[in-house]
C-alpha atoms as a PDB file:
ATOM      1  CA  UNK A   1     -34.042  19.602   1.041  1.00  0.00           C
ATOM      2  CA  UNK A   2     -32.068  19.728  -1.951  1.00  0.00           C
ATOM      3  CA  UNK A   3     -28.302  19.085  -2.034  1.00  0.00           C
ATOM      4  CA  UNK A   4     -27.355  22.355  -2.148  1.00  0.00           C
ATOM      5  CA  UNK A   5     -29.206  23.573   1.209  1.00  0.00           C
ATOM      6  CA  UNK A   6     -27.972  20.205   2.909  1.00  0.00           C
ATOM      7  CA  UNK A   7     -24.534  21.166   2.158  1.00  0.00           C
ATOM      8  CA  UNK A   8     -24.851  24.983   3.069  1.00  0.00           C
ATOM      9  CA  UNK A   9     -26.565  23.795   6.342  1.00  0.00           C
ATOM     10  CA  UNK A  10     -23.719  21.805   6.887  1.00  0.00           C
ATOM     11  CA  UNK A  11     -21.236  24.437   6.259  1.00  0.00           C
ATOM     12  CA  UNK A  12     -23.343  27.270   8.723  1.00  0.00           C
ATOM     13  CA  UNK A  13     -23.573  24.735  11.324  1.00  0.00           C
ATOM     14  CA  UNK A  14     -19.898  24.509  11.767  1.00  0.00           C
ATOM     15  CA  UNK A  15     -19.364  28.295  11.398  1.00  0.00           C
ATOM     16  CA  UNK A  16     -17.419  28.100   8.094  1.00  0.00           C
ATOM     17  CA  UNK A  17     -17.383  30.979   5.722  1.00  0.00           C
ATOM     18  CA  UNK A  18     -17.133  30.656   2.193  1.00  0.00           C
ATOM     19  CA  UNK A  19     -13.996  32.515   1.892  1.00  0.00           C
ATOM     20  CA  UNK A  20     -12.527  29.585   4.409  1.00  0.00           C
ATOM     21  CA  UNK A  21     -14.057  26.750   2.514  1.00  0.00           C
ATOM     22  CA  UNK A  22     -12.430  28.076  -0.487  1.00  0.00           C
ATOM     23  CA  UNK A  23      -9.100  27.646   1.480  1.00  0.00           C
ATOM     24  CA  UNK A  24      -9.447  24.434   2.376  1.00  0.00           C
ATOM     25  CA  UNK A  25     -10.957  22.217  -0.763  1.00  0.00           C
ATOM     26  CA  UNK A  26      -9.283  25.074  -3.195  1.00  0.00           C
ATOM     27  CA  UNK A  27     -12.333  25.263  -4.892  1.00  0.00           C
ATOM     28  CA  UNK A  28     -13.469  28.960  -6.173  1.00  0.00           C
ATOM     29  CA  UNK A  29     -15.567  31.032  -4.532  1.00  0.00           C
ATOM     30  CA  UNK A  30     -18.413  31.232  -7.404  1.00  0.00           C
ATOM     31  CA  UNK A  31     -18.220  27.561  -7.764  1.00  0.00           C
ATOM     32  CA  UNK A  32     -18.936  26.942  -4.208  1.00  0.00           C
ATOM     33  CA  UNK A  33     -22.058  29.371  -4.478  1.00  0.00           C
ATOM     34  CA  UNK A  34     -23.534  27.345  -7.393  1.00  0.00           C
ATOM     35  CA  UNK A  35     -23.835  24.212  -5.742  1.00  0.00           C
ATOM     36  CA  UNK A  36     -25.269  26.174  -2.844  1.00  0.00           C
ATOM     37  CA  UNK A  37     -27.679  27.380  -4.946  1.00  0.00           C
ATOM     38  CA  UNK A  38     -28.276  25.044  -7.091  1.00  0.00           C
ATOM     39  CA  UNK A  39     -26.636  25.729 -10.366  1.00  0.00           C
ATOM     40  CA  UNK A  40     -24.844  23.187 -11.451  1.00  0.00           C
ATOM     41  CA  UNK A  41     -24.633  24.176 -14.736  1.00  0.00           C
ATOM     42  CA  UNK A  42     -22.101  26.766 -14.049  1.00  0.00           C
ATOM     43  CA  UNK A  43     -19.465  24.159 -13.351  1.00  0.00           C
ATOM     44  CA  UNK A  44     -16.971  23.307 -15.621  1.00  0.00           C
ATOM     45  CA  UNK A  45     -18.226  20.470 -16.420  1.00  0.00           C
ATOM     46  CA  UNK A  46     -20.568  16.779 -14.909  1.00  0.00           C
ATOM     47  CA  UNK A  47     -16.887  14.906 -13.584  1.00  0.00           C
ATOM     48  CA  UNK A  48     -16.034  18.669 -11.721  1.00  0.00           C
ATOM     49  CA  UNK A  49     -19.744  18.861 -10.851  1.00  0.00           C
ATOM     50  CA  UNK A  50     -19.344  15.379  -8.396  1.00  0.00           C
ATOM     51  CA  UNK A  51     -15.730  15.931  -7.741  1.00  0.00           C
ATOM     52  CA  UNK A  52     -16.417  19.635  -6.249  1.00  0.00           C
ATOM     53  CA  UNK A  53     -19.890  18.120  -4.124  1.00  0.00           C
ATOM     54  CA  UNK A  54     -17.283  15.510  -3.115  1.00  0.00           C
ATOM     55  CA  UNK A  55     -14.620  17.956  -1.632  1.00  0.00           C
ATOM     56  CA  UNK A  56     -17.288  20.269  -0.256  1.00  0.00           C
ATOM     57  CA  UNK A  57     -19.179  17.477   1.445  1.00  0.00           C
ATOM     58  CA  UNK A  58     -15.803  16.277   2.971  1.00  0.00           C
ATOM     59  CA  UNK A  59     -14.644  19.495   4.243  1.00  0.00           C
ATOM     60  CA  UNK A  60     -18.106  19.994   6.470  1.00  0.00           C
ATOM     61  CA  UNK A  61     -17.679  17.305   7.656  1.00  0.00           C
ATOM     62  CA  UNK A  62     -20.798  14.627   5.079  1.00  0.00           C
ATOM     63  CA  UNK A  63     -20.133  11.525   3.851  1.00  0.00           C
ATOM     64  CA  UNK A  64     -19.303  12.645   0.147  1.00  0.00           C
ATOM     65  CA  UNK A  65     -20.276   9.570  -1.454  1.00  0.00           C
ATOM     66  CA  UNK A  66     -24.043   8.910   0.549  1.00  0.00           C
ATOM     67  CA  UNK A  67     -24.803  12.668  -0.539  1.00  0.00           C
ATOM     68  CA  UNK A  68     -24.551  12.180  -3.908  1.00  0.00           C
ATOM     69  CA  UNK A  69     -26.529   8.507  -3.761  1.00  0.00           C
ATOM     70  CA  UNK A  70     -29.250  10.470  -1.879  1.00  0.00           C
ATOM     71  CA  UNK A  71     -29.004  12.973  -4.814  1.00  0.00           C
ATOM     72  CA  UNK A  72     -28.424  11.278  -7.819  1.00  0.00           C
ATOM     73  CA  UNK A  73     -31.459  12.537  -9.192  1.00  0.00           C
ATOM     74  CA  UNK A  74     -29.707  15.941  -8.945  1.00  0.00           C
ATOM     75  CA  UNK A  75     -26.524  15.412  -9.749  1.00  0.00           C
ATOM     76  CA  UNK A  76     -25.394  15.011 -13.221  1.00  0.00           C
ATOM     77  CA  UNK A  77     -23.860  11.231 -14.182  1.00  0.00           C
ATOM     78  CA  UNK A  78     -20.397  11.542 -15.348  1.00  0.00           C
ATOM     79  CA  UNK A  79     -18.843   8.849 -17.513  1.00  0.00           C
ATOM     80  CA  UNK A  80     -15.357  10.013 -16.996  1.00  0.00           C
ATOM     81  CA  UNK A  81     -14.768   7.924 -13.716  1.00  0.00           C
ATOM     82  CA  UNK A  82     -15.383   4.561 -15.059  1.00  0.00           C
ATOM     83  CA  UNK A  83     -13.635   5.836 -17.963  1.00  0.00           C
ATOM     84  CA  UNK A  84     -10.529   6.294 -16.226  1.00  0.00           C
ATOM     85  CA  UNK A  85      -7.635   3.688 -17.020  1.00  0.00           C
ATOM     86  CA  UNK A  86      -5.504   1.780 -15.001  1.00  0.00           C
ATOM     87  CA  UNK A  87      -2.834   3.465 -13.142  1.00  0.00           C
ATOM     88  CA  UNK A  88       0.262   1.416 -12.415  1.00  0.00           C
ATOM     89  CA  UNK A  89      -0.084   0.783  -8.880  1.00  0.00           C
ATOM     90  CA  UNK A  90      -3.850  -0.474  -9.831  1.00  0.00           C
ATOM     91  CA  UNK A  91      -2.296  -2.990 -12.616  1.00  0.00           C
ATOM     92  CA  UNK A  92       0.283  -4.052 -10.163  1.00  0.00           C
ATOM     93  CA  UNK A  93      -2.443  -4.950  -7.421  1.00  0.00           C
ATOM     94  CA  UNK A  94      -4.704  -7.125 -10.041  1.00  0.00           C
ATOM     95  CA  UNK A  95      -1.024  -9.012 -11.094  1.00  0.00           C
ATOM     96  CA  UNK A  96      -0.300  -9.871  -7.139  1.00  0.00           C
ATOM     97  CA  UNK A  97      -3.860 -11.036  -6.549  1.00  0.00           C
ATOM     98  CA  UNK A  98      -3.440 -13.203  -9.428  1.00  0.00           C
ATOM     99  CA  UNK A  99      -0.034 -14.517  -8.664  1.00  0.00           C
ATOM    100  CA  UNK A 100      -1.557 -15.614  -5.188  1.00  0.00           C
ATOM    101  CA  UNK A 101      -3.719 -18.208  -7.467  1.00  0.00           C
ATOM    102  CA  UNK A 102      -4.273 -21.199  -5.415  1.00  0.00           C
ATOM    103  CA  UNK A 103      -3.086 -23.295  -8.428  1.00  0.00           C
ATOM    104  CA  UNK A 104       0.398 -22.047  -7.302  1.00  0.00           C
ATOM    105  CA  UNK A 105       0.316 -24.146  -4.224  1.00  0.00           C
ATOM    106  CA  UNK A 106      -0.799 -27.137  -6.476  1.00  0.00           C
ATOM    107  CA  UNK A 107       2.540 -27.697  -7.885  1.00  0.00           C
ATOM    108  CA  UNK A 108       4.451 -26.553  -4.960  1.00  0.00           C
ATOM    109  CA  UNK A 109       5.759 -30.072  -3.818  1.00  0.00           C
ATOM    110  CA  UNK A 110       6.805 -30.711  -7.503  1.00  0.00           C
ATOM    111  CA  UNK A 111       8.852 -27.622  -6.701  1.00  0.00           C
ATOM    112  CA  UNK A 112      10.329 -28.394  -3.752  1.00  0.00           C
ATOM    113  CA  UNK A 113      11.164 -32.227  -5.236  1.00  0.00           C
ATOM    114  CA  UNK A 114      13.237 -30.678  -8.004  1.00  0.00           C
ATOM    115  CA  UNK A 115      15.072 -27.935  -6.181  1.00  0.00           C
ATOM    116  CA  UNK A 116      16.096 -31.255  -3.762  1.00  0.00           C
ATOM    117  CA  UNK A 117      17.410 -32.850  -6.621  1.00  0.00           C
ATOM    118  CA  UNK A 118      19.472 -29.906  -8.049  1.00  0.00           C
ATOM    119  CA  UNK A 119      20.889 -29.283  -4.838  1.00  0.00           C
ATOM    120  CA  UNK A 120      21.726 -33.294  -4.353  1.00  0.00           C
ATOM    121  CA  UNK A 121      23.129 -32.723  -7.654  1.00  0.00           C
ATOM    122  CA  UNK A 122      25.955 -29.475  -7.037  1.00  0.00           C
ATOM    123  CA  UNK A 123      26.660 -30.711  -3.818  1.00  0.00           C
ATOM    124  CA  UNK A 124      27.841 -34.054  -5.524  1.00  0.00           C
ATOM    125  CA  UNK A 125      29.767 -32.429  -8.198  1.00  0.00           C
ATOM    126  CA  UNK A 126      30.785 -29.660  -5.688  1.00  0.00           C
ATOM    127  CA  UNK A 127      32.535 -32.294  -3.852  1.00  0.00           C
ATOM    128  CA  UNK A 128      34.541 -34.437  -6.834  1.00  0.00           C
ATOM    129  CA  UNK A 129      35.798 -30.943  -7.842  1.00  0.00           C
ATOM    130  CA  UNK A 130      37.323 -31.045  -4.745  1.00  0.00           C
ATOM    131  CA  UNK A 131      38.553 -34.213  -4.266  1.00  0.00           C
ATOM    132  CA  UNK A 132      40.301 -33.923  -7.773  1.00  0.00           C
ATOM    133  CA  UNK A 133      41.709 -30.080  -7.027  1.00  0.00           C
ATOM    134  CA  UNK A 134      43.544 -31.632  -3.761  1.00  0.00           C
ATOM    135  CA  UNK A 135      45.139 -34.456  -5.940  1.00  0.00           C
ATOM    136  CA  UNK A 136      46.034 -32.009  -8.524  1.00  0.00           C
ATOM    137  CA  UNK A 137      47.689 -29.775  -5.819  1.00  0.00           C
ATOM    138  CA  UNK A 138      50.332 -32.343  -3.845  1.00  0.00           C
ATOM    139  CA  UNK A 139      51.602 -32.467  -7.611  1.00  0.00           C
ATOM    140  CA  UNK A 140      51.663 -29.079  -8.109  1.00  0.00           C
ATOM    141  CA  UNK A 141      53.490 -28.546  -4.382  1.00  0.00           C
ATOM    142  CA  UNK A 142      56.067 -31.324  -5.338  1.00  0.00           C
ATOM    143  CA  UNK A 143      56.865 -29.665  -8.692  1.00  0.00           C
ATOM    144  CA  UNK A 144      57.017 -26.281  -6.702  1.00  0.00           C
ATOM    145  CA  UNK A 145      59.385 -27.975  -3.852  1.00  0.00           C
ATOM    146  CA  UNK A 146      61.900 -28.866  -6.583  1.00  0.00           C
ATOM    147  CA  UNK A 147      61.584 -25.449  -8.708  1.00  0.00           C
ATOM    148  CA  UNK A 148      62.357 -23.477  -4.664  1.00  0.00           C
ATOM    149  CA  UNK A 149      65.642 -25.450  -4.635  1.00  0.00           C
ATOM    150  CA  UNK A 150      66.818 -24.770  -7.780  1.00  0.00           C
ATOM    151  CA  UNK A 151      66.425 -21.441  -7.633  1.00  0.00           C
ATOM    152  CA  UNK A 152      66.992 -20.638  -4.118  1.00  0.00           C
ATOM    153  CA  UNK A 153      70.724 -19.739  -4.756  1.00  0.00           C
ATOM    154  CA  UNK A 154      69.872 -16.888  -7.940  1.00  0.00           C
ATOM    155  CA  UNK A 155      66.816 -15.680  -5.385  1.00  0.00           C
ATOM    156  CA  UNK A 156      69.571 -15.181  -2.348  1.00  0.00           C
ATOM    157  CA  UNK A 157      71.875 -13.785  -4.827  1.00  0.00           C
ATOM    158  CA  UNK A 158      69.935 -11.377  -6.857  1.00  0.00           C
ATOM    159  CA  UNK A 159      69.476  -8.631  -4.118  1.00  0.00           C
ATOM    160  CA  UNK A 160      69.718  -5.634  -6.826  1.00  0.00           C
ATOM    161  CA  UNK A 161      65.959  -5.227  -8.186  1.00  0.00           C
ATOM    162  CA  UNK A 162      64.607  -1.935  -9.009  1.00  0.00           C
ATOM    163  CA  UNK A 163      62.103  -1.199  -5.958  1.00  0.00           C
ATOM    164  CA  UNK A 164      60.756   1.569  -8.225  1.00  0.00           C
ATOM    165  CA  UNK A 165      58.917  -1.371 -10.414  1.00  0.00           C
ATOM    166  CA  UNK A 166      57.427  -2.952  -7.021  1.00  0.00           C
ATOM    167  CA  UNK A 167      55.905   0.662  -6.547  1.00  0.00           C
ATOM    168  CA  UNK A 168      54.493   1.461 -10.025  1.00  0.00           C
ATOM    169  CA  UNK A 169      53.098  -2.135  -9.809  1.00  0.00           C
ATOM    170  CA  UNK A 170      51.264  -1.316  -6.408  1.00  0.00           C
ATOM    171  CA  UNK A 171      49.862   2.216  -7.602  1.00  0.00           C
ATOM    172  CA  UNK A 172      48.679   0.801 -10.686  1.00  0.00           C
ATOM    173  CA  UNK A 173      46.716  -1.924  -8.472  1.00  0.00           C
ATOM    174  CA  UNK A 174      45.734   0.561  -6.552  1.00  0.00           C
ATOM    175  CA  UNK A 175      44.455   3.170  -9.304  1.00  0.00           C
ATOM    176  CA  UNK A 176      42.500   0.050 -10.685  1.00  0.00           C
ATOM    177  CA  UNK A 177      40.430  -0.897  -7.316  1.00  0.00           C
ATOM    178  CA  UNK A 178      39.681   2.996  -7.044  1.00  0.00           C
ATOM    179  CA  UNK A 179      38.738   3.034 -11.089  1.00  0.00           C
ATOM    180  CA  UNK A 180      36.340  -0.257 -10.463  1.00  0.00           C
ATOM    181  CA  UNK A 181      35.069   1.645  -6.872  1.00  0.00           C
ATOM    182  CA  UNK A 182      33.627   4.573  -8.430  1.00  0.00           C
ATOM    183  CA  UNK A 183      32.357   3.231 -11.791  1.00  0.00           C
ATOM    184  CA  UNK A 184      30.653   0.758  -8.679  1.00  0.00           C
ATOM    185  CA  UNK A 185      29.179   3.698  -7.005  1.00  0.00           C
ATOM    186  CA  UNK A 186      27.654   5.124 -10.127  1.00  0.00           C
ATOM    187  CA  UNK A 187      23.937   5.349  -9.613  1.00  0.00           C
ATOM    188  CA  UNK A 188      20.865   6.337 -11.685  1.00  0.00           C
ATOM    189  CA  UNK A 189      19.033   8.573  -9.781  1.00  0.00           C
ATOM    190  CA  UNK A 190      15.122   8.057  -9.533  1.00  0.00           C
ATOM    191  CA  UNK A 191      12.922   8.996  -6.667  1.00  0.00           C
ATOM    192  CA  UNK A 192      12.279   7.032  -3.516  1.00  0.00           C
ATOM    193  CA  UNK A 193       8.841   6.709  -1.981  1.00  0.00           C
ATOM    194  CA  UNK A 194       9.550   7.591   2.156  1.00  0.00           C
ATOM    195  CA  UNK A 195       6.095   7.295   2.976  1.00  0.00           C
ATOM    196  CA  UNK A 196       2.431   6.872   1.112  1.00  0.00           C
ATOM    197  CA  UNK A 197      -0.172   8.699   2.596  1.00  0.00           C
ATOM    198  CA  UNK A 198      -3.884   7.881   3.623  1.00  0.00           C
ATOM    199  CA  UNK A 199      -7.348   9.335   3.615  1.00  0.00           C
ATOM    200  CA  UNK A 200      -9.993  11.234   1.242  1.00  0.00           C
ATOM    201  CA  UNK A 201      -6.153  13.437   0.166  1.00  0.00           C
ATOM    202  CA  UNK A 202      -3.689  11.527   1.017  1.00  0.00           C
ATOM    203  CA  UNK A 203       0.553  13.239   1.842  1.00  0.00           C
ATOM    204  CA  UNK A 204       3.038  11.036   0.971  1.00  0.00           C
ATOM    205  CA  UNK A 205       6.980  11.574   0.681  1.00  0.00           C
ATOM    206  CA  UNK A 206       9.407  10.825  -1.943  1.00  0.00           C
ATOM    207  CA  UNK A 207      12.756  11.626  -2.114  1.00  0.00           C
ATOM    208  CA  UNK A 208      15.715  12.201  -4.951  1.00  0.00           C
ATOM    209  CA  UNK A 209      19.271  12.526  -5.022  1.00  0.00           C
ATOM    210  CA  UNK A 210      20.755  14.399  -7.980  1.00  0.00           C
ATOM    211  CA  UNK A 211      24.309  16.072  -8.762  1.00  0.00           C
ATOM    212  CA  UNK A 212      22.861  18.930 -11.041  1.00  0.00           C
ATOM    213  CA  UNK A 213      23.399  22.349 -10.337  1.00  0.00           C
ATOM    214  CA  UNK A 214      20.032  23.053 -11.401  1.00  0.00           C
ATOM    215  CA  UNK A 215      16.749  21.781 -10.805  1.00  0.00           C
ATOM    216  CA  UNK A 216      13.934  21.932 -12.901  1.00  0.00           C
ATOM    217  CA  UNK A 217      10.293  20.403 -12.245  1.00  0.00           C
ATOM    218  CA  UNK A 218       7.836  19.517 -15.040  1.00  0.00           C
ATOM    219  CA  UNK A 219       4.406  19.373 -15.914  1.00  0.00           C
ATOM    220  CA  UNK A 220       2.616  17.765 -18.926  1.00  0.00           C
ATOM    221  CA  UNK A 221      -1.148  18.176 -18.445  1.00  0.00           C
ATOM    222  CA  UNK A 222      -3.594  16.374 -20.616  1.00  0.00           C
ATOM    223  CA  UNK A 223      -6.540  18.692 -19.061  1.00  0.00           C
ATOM    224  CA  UNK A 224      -7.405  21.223 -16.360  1.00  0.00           C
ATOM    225  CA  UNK A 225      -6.563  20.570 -13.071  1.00  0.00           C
ATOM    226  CA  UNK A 226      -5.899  22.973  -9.718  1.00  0.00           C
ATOM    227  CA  UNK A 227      -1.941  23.151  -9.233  1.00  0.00           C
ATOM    228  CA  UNK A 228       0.053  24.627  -5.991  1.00  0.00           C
ATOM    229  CA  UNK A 229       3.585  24.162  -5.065  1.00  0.00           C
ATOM    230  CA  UNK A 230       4.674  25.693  -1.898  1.00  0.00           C
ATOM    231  CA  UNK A 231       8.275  24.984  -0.228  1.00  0.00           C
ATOM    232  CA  UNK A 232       9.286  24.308   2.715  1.00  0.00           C
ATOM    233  CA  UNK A 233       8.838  27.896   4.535  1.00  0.00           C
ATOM    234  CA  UNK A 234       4.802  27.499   3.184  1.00  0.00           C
ATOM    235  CA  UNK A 235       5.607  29.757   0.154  1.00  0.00           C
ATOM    236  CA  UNK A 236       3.826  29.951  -2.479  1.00  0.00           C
ATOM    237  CA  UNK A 237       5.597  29.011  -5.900  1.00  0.00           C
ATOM    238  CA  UNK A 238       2.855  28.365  -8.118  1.00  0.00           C
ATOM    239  CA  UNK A 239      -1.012  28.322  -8.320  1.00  0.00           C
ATOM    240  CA  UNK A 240      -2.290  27.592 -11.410  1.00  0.00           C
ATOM    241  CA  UNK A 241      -5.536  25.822 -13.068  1.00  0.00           C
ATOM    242  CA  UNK A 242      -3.545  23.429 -15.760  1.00  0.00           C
ATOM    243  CA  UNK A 243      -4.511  23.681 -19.121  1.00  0.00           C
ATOM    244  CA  UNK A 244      -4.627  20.707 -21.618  1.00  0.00           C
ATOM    245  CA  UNK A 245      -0.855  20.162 -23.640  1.00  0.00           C
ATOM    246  CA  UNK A 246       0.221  23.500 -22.233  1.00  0.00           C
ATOM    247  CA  UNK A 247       3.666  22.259 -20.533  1.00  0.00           C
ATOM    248  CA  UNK A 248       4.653  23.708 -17.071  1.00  0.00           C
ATOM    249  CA  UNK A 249       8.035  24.638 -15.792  1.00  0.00           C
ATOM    250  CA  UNK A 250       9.488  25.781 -12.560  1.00  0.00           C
ATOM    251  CA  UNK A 251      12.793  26.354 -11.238  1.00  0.00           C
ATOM    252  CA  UNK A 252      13.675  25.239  -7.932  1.00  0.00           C
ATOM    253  CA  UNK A 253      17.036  24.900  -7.739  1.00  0.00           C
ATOM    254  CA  UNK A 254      17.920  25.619  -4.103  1.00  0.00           C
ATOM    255  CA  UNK A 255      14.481  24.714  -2.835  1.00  0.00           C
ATOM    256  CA  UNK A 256      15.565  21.279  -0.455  1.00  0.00           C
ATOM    257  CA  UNK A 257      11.735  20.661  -0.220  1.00  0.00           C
ATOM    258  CA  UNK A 258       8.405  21.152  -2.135  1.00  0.00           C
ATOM    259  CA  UNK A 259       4.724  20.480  -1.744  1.00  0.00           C
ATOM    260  CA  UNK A 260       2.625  19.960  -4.434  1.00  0.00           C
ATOM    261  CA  UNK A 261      -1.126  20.066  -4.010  1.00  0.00           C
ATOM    262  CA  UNK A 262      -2.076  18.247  -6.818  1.00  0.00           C
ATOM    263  CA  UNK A 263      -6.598  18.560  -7.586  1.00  0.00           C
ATOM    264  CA  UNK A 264      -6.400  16.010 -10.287  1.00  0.00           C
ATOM    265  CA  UNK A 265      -3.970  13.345 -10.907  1.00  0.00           C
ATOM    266  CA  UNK A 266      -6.410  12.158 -13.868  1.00  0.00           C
ATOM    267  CA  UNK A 267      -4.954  15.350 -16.522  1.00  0.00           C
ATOM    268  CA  UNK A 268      -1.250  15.631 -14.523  1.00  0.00           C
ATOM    269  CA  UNK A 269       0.116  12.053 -16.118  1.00  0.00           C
ATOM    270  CA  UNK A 270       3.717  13.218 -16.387  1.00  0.00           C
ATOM    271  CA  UNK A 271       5.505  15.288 -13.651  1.00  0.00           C
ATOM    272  CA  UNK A 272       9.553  15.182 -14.053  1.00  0.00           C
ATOM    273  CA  UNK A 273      12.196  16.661 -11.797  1.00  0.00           C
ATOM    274  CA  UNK A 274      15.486  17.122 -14.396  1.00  0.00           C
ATOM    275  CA  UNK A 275      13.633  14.666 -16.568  1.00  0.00           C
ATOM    276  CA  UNK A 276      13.181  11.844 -14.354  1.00  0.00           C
ATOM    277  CA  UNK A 277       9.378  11.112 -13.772  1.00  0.00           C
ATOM    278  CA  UNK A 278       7.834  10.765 -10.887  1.00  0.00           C
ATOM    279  CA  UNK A 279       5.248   8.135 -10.691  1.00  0.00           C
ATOM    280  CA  UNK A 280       2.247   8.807  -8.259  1.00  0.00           C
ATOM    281  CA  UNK A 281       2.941   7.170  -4.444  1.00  0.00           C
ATOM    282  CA  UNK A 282      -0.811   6.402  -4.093  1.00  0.00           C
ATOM    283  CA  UNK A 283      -4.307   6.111  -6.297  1.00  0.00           C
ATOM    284  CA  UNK A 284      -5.802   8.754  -5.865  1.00  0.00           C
ATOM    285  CA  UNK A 285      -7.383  11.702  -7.440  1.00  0.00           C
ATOM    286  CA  UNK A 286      -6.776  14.621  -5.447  1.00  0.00           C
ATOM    287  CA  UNK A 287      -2.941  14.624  -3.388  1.00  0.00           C
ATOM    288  CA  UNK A 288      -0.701  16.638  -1.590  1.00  0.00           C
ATOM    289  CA  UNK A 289       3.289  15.395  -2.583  1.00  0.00           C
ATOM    290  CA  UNK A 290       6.283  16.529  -0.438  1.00  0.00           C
ATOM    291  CA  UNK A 291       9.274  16.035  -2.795  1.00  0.00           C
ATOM    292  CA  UNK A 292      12.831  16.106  -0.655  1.00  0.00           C
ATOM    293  CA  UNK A 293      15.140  17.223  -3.329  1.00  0.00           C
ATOM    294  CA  UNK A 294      19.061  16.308  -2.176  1.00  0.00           C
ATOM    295  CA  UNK A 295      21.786  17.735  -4.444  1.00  0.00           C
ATOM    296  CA  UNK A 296      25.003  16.444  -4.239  1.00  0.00           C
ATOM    297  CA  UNK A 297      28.078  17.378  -5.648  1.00  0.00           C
ATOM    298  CA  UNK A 298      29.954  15.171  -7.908  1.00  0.00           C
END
């Protein structure tokens, strides 16, 4: 049985129509038919070939990747998925594994040694510091002590001083320590992973704060991939099939949270919100992205 039978067996014996497998892998219709039948030539190309056996083989239920090893012979070899670069989260992975180098725990004791000595070190000077400030500050109490006396008699007398100037000095203070609190609270915004998702298409949740009164999401694709964006009512905003250095924009100012349904992270690189990018919460080719958007006034 070829692959194409095996996976339209699959499909019948779970009662689901095309229309509904369409649906659920977003995958068109007449695409779907050709790998039932056989003509792989029709897709748009040998990466979409595996990609769409992939999804279809998932979504009835097959392991994806022992259907195309028992096919290989039928299914075209695409160079595109060793071709594929590092993504961050992949280059941060291969940096912790080599940080955890055993020759780390090699010099460990020389380590600890030294950070002994330091610390033997401050606490010593820590210590003369203080021995010298208390000798420094009987004399500076004595000297005080005489300075009280003389003056004590122009202090009690001199009972006519301008409160006013006691005032200004205190709101002053005060308008400094609120100045210093809110340059303090000043924040870049960026977005905040909540939670990475799992699986064969992973949902994960990020989340970003801005003060803008509008909000604007952006796409840069670098080739054709499926895009939807729903919000949080499970409209539809957008459903597209990207198209290489043809920019995407959509307002969703008002929208508190949006979905996107991402079919290939490869040719989406760059997705911004207000021009802050978003980088992707997980590896992985095909993604669904809830984006909690929080705008706050200034």
């Amino acid at each position: 049985m070829d692959i194409g039978a095996k996976l339209k067996e699959a499909r019948e014996a779970k009662n689901i129509s095309l229309d509904t497998l369409q649906e659920t892998t977003k995958i068109q219709k007449r695409y779907l038919l050709a790998i039932e039948q056989g003509n792989l030539h029709i897709l748009p190309g040998k990466f979409y070939a595996r990609a769409f056996i992939k999804e279809y083989a998932t979504a009835v239920g097959l392991d994806p990747n022992e259907i195309l090893e028992g096919h290989k012979d039928e299914v075209p070899e695409s160079k595109i998925e060793n071709e594929i670069p590092y993504t961050r989260m992949q280059r941060t992975r291969q940096e912790n594994r080599a940080s955890k180098s055993p020759a780390i725990f090699s010099i460990m004791p020389t380590i600890i040694v030294i950070l002994l000595v330091i610390g033997i070190i401050l606490a010593g000077v820590y210590f003369y510091q203080k021995a010298i400030s208390s000798g420094n500050q009987d004399d500076l109490e004595q000297q005080n002590t005489d300075e009280i006396i003389r003056n004590k008699d122009n202090a009690d007398s001199d009972n006519t001083d301008d409160p006013s100037s006691i005032e200004t000095g205190q709101d002053n203070e005060n308008n400094e320590n609120t100045e210093d609190d809110e340059s303090s609270e000043t924040v870049e915004p960026e977005f905040t992973v909540i939670e990475t998702g799992s699986g064969s298409r992973p949902e994960s949740i990020v989340e970003l704060n801005l003060a803008d009164e509008k909000v604007v999401i952006t796409f840069e694709p670098t080739g054709t991939s499926w895009l939807d964006i729903k919000n949080e009512q499970g409209e539809n905003l957008l459903g597209v099939n990207t198209t290489e250095n043809d920019p995407i924009e959509l307002d969703i100012t008002g929208e508190e949270k949006i979905r996107l349904n991402i079919g290939n992270t490869t040719f989406l690189p760059v997705i911004k919100v207000n021009d802050i990018q978003l980088e992707y919460p997980v590896d992985a080719m095909t993604q669904y992205i809830w984006i909690h958007v929080n705008q706050e006034s200034e």
